[in-house]
C-alpha atoms as a PDB file:
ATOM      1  CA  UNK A   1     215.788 241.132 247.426  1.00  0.00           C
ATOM      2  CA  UNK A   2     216.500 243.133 250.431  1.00  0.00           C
ATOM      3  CA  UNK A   3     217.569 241.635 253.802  1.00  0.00           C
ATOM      4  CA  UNK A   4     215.668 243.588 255.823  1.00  0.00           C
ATOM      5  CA  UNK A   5     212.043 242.387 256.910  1.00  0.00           C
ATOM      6  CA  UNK A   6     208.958 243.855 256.144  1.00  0.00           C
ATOM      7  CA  UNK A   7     206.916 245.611 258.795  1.00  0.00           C
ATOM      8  CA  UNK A   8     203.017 244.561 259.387  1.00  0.00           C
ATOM      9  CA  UNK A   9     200.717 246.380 261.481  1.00  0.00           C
ATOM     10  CA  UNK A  10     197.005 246.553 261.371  1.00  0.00           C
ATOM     11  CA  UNK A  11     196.976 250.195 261.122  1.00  0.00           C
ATOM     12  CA  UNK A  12     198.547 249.749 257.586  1.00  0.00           C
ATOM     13  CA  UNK A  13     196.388 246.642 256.808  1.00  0.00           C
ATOM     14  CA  UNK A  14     193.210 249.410 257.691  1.00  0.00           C
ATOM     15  CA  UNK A  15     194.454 251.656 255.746  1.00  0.00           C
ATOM     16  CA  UNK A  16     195.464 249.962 252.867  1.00  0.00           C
ATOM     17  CA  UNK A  17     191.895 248.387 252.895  1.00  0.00           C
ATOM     18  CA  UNK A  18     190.050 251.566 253.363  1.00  0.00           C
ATOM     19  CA  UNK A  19     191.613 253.091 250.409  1.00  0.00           C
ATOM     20  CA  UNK A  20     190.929 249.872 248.448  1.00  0.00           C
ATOM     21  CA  UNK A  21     187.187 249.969 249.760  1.00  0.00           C
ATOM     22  CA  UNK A  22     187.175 254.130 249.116  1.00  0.00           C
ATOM     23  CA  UNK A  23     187.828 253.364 245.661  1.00  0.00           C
ATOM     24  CA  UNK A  24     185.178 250.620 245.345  1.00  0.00           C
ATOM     25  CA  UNK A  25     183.049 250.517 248.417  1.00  0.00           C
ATOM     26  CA  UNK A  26     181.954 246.815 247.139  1.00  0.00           C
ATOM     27  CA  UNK A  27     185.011 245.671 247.989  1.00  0.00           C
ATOM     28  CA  UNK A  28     184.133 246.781 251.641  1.00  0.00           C
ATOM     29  CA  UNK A  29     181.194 243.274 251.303  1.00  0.00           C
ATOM     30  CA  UNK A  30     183.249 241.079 249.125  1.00  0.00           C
ATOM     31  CA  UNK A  31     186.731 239.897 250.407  1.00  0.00           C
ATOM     32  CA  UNK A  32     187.469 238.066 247.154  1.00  0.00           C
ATOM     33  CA  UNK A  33     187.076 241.405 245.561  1.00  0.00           C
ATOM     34  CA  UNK A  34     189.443 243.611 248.066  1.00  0.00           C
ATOM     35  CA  UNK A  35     192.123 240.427 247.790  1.00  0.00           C
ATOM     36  CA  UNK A  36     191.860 241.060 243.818  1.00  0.00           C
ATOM     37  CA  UNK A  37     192.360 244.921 243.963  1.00  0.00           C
ATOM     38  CA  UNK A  38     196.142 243.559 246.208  1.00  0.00           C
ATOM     39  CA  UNK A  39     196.701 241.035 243.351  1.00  0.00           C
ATOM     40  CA  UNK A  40     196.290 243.345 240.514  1.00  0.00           C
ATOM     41  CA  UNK A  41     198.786 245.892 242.093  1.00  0.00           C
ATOM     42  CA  UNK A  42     201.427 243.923 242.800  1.00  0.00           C
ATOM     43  CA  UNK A  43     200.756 242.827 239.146  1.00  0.00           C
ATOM     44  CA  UNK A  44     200.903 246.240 238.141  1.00  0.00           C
ATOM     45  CA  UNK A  45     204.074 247.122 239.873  1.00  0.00           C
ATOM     46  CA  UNK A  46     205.704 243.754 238.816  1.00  0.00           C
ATOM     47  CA  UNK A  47     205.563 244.647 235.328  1.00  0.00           C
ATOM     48  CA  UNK A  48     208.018 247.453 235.540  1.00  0.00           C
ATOM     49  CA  UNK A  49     210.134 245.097 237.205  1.00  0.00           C
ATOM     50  CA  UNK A  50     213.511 245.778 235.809  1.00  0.00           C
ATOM     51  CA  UNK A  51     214.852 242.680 235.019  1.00  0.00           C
ATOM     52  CA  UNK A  52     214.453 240.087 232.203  1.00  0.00           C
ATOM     53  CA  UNK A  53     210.985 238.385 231.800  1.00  0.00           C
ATOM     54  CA  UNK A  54     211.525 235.404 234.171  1.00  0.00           C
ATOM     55  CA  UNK A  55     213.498 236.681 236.882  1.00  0.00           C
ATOM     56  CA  UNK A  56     209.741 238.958 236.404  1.00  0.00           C
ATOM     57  CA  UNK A  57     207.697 235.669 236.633  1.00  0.00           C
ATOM     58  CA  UNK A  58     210.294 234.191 239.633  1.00  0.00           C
ATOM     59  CA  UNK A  59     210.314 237.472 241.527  1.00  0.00           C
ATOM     60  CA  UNK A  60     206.008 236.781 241.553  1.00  0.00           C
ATOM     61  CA  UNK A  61     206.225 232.985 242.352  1.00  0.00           C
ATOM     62  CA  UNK A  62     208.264 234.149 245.200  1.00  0.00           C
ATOM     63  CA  UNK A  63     205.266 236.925 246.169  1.00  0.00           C
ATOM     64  CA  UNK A  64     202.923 234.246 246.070  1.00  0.00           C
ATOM     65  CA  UNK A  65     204.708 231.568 248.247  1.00  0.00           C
ATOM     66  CA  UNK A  66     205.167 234.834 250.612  1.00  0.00           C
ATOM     67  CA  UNK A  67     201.312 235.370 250.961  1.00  0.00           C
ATOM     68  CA  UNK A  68     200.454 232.025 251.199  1.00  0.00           C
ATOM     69  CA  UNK A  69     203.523 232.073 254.231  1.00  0.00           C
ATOM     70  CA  UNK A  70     201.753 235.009 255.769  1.00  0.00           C
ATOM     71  CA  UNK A  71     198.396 233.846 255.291  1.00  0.00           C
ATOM     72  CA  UNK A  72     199.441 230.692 256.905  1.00  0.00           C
ATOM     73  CA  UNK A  73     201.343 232.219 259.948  1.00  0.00           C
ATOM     74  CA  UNK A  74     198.197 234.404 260.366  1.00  0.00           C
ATOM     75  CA  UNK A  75     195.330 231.442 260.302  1.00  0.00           C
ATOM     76  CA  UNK A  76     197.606 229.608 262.683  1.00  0.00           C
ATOM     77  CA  UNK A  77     198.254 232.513 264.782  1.00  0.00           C
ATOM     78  CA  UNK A  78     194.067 233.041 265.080  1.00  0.00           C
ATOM     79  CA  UNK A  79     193.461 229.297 265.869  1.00  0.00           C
ATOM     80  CA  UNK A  80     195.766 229.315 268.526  1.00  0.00           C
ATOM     81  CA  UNK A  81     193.888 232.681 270.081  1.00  0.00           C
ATOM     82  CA  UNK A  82     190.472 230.845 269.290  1.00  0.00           C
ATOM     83  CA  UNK A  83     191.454 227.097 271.235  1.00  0.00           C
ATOM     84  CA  UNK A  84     190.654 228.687 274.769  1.00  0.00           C
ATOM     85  CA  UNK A  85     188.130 230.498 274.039  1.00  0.00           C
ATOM     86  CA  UNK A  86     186.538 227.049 272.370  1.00  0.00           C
ATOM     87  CA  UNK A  87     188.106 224.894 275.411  1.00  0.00           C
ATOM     88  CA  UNK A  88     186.345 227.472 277.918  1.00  0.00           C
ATOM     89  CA  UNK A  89     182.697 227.575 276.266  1.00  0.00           C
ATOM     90  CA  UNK A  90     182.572 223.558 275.881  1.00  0.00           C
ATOM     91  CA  UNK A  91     183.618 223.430 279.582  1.00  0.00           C
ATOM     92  CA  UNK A  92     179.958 222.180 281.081  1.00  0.00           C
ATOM     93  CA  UNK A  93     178.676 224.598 283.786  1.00  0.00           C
ATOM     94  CA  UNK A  94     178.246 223.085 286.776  1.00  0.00           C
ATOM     95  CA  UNK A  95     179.792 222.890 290.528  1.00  0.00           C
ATOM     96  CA  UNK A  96     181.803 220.816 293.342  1.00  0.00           C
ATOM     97  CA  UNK A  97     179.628 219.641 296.200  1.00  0.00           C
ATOM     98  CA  UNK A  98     180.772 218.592 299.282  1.00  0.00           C
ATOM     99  CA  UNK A  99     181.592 214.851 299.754  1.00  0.00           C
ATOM    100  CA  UNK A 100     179.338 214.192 302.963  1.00  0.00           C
ATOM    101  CA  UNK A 101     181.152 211.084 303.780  1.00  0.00           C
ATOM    102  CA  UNK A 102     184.524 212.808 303.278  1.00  0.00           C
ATOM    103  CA  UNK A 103     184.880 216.888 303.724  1.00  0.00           C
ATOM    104  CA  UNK A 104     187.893 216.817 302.124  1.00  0.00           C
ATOM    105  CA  UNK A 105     186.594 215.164 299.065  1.00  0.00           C
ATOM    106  CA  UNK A 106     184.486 217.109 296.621  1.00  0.00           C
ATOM    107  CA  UNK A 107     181.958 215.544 293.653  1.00  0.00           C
ATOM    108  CA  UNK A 108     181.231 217.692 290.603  1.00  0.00           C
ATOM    109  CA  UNK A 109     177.037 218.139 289.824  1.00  0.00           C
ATOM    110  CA  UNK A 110     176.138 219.361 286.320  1.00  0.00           C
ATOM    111  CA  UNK A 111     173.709 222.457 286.719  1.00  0.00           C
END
């Protein structure tokens, strides 16, 4: 395994994905389907791996707990972006009135 760390952008996620939906533009309305098509090449590629059959079938139980890793990092990543944005449209519209027995004081109305 190499020490170095891999390098994610979305211009090579777009890419890689509009090659995958080129080739089968059904995979362009079916996630599940796309997700296969980066499955079955990694499967692909594995099997030339080098190596004896289970440092094979380690080398892709160590793929798979790196996607699920990635996945995770990314779905955690997005719910953090989304919690304002959530926070901010269930914030009830409405407005601070004057207090009239205290100007300094100010009582929030619903609108």
């Amino acid at each position: 395994m190499s020490e170095e760390g891999i390098s994610l952008s979305d211009d090579l996620i777009h890419g890689m994905m509009n090659l995958v939906m080129e080739h089968d533009p059904a995979a362009q309305q079916d996630m599940i389907r796309a997700l296969q098509y980066f499955a079955a090449v990694t499967g692909y590629l594995a099997a030339d791996y080098p190596g004896p059959e289970e440092q094979r079938d380690a080398l892709l139980e160590h793929l798979h707990e790196f996607a699920r890793h990635v996945a995770n990092e990314k779905a955690a990543s997005q719910q953090q972006e989304r919690q304002p944005q959530e926070q901010q449209a269930a914030a009830p519209a409405g407005k601070t009135v004057q207090d009239e027995n205290n100007p300094a004081m100010g009582v929030w109305k619903p609108q």
